[in-house]
PDB file of N, CA and C in Angstrom:
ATOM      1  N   UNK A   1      10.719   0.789   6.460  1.00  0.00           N
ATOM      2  CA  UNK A   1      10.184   1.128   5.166  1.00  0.00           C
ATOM      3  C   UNK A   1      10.824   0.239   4.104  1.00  0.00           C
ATOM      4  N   UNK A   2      10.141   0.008   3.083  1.00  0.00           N
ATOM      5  CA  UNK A   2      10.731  -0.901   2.177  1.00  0.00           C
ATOM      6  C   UNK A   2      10.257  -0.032   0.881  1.00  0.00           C
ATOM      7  N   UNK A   3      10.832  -0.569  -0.428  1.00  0.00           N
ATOM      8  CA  UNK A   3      10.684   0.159  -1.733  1.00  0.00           C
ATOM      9  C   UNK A   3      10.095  -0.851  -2.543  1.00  0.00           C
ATOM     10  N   UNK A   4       9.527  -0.742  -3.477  1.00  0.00           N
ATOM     11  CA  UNK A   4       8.774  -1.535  -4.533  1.00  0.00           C
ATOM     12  C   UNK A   4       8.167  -0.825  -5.611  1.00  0.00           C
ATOM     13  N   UNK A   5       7.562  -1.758  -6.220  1.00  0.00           N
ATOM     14  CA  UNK A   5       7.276  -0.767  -7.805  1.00  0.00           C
ATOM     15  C   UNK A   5       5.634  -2.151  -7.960  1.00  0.00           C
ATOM     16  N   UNK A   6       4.467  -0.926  -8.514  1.00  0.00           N
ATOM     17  CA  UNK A   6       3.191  -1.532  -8.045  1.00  0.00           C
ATOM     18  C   UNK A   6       3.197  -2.293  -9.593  1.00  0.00           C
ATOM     19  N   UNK A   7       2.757  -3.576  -9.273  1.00  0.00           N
ATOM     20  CA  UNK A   7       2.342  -4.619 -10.314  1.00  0.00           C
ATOM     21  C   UNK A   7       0.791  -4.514 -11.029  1.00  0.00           C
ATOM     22  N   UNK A   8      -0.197  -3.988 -10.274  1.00  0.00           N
ATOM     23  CA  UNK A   8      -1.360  -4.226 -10.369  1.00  0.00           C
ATOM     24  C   UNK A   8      -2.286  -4.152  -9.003  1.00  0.00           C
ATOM     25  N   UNK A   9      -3.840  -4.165  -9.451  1.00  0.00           N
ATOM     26  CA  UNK A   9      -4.629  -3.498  -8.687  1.00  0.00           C
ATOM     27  C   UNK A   9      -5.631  -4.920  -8.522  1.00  0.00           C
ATOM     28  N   UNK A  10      -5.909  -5.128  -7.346  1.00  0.00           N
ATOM     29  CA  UNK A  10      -7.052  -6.537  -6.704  1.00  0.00           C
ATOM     30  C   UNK A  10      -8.221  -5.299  -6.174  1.00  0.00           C
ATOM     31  N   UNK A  11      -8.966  -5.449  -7.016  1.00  0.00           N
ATOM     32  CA  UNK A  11     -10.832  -6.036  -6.721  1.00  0.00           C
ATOM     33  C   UNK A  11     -11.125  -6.273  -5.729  1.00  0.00           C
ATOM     34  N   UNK A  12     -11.820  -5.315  -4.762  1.00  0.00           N
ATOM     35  CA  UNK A  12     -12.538  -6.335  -3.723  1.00  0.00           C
ATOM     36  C   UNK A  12     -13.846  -5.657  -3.480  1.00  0.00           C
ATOM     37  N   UNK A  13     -15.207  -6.228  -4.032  1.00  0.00           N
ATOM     38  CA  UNK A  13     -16.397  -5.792  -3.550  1.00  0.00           C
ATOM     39  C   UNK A  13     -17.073  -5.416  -2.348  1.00  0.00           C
ATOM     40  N   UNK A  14     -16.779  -6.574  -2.207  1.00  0.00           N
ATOM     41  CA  UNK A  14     -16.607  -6.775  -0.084  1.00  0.00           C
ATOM     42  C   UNK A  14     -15.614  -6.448   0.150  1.00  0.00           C
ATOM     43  N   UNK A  15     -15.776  -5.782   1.325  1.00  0.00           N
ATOM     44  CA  UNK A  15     -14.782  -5.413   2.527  1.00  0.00           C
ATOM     45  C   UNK A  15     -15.678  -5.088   3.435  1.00  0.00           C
ATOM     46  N   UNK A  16     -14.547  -5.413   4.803  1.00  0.00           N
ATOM     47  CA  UNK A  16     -15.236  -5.097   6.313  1.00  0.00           C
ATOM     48  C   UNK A  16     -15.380  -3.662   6.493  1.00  0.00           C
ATOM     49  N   UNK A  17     -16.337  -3.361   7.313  1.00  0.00           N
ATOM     50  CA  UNK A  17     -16.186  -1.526   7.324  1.00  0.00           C
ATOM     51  C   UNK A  17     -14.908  -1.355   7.991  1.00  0.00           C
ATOM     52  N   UNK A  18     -14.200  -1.501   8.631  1.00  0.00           N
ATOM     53  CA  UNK A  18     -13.105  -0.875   9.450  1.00  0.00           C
ATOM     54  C   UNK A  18     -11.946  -0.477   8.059  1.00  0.00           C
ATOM     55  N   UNK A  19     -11.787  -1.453   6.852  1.00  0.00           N
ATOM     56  CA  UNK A  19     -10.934  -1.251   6.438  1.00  0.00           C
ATOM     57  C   UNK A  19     -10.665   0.058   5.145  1.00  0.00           C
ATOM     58  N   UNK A  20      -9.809   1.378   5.531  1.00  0.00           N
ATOM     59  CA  UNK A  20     -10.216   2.626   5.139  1.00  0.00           C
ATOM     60  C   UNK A  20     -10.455   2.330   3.876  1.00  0.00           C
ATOM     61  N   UNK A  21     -10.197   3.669   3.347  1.00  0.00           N
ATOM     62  CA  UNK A  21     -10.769   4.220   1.554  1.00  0.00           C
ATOM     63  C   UNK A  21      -9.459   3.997   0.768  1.00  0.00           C
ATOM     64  N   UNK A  22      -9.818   3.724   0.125  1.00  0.00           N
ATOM     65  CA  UNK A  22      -7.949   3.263  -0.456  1.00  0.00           C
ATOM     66  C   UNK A  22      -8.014   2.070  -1.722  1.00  0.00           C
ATOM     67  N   UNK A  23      -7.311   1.951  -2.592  1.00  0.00           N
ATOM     68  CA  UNK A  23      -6.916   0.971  -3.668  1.00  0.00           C
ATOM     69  C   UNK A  23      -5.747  -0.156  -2.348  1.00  0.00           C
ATOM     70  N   UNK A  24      -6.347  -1.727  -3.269  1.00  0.00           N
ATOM     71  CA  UNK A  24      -5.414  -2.471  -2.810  1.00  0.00           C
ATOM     72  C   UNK A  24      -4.233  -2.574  -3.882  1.00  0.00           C
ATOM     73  N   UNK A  25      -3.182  -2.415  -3.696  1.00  0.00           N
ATOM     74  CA  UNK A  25      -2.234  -2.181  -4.798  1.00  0.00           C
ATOM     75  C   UNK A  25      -1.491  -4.321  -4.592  1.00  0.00           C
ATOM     76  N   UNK A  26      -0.946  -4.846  -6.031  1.00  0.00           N
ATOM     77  CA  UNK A  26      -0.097  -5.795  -5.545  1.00  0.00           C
ATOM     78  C   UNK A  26       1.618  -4.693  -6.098  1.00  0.00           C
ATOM     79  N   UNK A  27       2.317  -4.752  -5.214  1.00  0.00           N
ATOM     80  CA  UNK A  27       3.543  -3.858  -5.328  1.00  0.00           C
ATOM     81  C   UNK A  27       4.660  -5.164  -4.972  1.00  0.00           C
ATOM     82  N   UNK A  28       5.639  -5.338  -6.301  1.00  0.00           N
ATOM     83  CA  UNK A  28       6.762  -6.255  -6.209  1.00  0.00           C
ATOM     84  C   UNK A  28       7.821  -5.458  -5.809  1.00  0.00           C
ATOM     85  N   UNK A  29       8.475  -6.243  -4.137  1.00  0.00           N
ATOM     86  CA  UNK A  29       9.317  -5.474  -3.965  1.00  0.00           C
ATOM     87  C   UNK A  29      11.233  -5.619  -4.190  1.00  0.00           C
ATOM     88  N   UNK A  30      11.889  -5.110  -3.736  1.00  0.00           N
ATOM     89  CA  UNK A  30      13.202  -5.121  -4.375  1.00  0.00           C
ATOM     90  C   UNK A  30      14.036  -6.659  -4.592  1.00  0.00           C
ATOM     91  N   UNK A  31      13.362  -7.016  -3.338  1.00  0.00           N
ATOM     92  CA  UNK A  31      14.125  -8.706  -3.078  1.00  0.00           C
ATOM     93  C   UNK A  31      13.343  -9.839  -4.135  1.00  0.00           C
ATOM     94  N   UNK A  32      12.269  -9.246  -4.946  1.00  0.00           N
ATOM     95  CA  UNK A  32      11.963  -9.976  -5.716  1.00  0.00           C
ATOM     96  C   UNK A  32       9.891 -10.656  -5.161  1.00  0.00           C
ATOM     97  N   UNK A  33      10.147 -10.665  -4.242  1.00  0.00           N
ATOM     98  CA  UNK A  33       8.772 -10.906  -3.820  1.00  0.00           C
ATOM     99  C   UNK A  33       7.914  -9.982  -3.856  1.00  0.00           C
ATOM    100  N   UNK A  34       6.509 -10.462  -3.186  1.00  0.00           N
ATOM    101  CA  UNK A  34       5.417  -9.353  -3.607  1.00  0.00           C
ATOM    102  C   UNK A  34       4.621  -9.353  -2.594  1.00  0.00           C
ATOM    103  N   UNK A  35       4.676  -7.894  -2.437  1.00  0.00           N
ATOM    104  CA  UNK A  35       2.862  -8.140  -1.264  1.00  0.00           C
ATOM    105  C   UNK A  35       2.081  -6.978  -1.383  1.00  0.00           C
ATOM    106  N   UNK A  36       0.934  -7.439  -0.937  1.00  0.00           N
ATOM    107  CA  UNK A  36      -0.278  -6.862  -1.096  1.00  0.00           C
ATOM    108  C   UNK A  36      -0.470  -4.729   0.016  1.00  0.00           C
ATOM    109  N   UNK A  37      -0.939  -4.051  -0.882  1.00  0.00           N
ATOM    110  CA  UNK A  37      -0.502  -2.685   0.026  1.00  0.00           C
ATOM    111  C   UNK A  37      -1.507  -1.792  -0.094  1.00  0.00           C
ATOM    112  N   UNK A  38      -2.002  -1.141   1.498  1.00  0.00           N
ATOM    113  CA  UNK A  38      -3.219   0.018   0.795  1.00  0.00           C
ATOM    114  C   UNK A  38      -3.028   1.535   0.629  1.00  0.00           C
ATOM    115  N   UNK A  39      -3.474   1.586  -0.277  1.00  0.00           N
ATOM    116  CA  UNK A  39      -2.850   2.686  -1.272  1.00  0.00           C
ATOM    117  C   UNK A  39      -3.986   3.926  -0.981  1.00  0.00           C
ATOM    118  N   UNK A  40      -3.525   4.980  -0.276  1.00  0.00           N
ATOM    119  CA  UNK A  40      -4.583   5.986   0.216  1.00  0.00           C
ATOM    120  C   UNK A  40      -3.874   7.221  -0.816  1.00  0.00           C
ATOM    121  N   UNK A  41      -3.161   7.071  -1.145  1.00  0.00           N
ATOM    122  CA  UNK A  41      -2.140   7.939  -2.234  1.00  0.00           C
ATOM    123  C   UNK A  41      -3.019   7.954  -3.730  1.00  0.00           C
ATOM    124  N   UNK A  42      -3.108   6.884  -4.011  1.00  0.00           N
ATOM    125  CA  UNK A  42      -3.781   6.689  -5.599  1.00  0.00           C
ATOM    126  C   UNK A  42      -2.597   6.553  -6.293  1.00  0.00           C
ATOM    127  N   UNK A  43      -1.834   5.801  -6.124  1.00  0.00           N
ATOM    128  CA  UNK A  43      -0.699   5.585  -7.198  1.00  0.00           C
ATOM    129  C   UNK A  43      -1.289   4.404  -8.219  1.00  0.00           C
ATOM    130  N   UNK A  44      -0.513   4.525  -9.816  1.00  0.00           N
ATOM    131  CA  UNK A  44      -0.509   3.760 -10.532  1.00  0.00           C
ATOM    132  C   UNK A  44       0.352   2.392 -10.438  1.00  0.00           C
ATOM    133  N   UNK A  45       0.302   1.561 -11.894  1.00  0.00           N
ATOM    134  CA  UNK A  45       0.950   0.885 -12.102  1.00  0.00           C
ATOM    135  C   UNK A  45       2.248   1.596 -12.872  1.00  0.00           C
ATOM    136  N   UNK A  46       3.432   0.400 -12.614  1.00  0.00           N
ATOM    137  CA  UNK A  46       4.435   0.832 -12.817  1.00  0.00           C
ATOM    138  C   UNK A  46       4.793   1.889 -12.024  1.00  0.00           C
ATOM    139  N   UNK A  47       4.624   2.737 -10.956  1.00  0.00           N
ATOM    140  CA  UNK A  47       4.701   3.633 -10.128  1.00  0.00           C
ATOM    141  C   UNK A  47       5.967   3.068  -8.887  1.00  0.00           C
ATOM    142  N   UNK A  48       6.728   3.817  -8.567  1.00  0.00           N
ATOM    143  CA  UNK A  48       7.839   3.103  -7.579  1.00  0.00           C
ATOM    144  C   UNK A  48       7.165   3.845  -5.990  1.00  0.00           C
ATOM    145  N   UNK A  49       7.003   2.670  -5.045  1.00  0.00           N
ATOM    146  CA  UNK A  49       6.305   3.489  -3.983  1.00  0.00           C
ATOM    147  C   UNK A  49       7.506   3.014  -3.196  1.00  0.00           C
ATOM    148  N   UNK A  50       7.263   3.464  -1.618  1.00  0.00           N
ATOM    149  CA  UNK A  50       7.659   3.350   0.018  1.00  0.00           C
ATOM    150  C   UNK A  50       6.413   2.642   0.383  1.00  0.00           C
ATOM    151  N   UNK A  51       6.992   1.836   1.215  1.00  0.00           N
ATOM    152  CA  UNK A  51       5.756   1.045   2.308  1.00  0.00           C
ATOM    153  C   UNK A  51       6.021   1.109   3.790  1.00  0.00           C
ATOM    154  N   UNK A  52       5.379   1.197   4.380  1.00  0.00           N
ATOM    155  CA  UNK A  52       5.502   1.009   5.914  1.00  0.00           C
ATOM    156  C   UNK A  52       4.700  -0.519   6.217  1.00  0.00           C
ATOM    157  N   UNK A  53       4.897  -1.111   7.206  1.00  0.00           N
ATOM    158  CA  UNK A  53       4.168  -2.309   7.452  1.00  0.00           C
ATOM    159  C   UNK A  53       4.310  -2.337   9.188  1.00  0.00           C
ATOM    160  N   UNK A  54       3.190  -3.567   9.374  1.00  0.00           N
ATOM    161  CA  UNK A  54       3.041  -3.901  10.419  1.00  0.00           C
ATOM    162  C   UNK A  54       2.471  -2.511  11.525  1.00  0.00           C
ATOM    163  N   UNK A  55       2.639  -2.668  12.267  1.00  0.00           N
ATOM    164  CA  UNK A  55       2.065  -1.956  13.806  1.00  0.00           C
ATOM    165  C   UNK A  55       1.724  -0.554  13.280  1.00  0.00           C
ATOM    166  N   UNK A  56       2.861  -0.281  12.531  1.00  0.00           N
ATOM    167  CA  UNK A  56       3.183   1.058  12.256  1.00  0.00           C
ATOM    168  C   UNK A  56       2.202   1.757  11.257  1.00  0.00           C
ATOM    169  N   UNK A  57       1.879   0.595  10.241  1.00  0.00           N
ATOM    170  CA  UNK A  57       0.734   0.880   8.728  1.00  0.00           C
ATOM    171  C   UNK A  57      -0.471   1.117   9.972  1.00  0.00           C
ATOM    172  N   UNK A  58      -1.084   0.013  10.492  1.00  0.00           N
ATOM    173  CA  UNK A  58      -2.170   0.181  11.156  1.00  0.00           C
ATOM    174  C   UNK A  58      -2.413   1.121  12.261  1.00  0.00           C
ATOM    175  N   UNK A  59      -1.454   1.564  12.240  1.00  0.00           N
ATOM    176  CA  UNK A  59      -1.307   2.838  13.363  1.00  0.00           C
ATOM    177  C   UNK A  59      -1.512   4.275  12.919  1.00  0.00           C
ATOM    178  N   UNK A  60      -1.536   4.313  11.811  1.00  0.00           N
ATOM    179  CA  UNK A  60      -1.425   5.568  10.989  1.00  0.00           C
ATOM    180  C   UNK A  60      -3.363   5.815  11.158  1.00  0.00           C
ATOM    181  N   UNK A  61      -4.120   4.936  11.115  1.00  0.00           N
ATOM    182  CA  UNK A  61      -5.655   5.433  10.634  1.00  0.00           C
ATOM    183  C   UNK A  61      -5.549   5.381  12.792  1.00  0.00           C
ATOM    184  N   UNK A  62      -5.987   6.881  13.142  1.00  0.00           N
ATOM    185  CA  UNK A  62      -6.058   6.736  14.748  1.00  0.00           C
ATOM    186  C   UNK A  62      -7.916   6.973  14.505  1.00  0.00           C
ATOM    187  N   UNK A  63      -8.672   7.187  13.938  1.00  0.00           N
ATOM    188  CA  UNK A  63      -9.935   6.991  13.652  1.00  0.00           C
ATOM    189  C   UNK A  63     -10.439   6.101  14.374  1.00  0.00           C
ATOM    190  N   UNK A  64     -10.052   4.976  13.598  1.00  0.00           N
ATOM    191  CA  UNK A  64     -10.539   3.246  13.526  1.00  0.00           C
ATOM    192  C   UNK A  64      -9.208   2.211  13.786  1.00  0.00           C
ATOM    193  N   UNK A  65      -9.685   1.164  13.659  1.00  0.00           N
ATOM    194  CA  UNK A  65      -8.878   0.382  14.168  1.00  0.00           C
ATOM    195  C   UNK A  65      -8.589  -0.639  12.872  1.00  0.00           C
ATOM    196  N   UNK A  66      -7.583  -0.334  11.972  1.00  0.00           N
ATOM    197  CA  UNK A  66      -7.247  -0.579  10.744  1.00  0.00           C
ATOM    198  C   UNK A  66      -7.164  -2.242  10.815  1.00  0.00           C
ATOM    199  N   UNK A  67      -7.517  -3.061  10.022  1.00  0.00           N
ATOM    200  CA  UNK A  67      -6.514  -4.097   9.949  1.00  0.00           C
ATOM    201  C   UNK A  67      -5.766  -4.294   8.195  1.00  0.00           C
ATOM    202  N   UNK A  68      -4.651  -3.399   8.486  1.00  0.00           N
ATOM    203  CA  UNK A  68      -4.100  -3.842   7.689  1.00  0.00           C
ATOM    204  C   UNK A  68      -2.715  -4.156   8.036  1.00  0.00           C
ATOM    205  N   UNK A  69      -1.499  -4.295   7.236  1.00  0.00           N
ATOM    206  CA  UNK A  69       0.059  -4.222   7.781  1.00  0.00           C
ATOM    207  C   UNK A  69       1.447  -4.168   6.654  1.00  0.00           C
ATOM    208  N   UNK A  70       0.675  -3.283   5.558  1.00  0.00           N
ATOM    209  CA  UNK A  70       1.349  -2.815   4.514  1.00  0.00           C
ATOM    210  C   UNK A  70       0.803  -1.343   4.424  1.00  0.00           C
ATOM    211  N   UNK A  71       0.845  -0.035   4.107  1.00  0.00           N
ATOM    212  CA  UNK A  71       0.679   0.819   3.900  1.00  0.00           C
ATOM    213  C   UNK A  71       1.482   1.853   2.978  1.00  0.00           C
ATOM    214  N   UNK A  72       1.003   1.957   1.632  1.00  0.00           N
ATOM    215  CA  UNK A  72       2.000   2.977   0.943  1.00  0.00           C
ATOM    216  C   UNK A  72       2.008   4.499   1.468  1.00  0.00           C
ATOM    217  N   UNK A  73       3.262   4.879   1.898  1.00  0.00           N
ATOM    218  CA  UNK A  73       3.034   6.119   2.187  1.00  0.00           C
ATOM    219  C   UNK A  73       3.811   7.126   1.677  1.00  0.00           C
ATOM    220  N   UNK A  74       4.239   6.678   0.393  1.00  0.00           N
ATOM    221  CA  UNK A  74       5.140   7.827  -0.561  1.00  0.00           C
ATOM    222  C   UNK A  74       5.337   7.417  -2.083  1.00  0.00           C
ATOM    223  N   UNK A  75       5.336   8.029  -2.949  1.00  0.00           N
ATOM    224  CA  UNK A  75       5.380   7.482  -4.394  1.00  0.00           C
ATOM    225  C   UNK A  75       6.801   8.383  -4.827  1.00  0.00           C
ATOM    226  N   UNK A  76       7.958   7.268  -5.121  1.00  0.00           N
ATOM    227  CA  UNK A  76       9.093   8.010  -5.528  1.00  0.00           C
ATOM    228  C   UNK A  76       9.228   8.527  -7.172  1.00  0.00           C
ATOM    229  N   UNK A  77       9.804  10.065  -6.846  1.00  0.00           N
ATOM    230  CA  UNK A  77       9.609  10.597  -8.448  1.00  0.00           C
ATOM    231  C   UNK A  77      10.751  10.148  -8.968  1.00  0.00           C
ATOM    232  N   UNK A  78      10.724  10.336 -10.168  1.00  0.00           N
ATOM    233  CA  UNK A  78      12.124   9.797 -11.218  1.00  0.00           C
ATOM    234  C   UNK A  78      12.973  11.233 -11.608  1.00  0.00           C
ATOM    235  N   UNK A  79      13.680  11.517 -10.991  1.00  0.00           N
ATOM    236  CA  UNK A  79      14.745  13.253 -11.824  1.00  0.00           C
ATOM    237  C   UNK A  79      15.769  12.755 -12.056  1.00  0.00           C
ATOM    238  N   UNK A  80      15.799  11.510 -13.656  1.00  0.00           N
ATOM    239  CA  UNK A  80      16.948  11.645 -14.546  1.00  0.00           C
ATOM    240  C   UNK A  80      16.710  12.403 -15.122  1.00  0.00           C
TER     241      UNK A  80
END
């Protein structure tokens, strides 16, 4: 799992059917880089999420056969 905080939201008209219902989030993560994540949560911007990736993201939809390999699967709250 990795942590990041979402930058912004990519557009995509097209998509293949396999790929679920979900926002593509761009989420910058702690080390400074950025990658692309699908967001079945509905989180905002500025929002601090969890990601799962690889085998594990695409493993989560047992439906279909996902291709993705980022997956947000938690939005962290703030209790200062």
């Amino acid at each position: 799992m990795v942590r990041g905080r979402v930058t912004g939201r990519l557009w995509s008209t097209k998509r293949i059917n396999t790929l679920p219902q979900g926002a593509l989030l761009n989420v910058e993560l702690q080390d400074g880089s950025s990658i692309i994540a699908l967001d079945p949560l509905g989180c905002g911007e500025g929002e601090e999420v969890l990601i799962t990736q690889g085998s594990v993201a695409a493993g989560y939809f047992q439906d279909i056969k996902a291709p993705i390999d980022a997956l947000i699967i938690g939005s962290i709250d703030d209790h200062n």
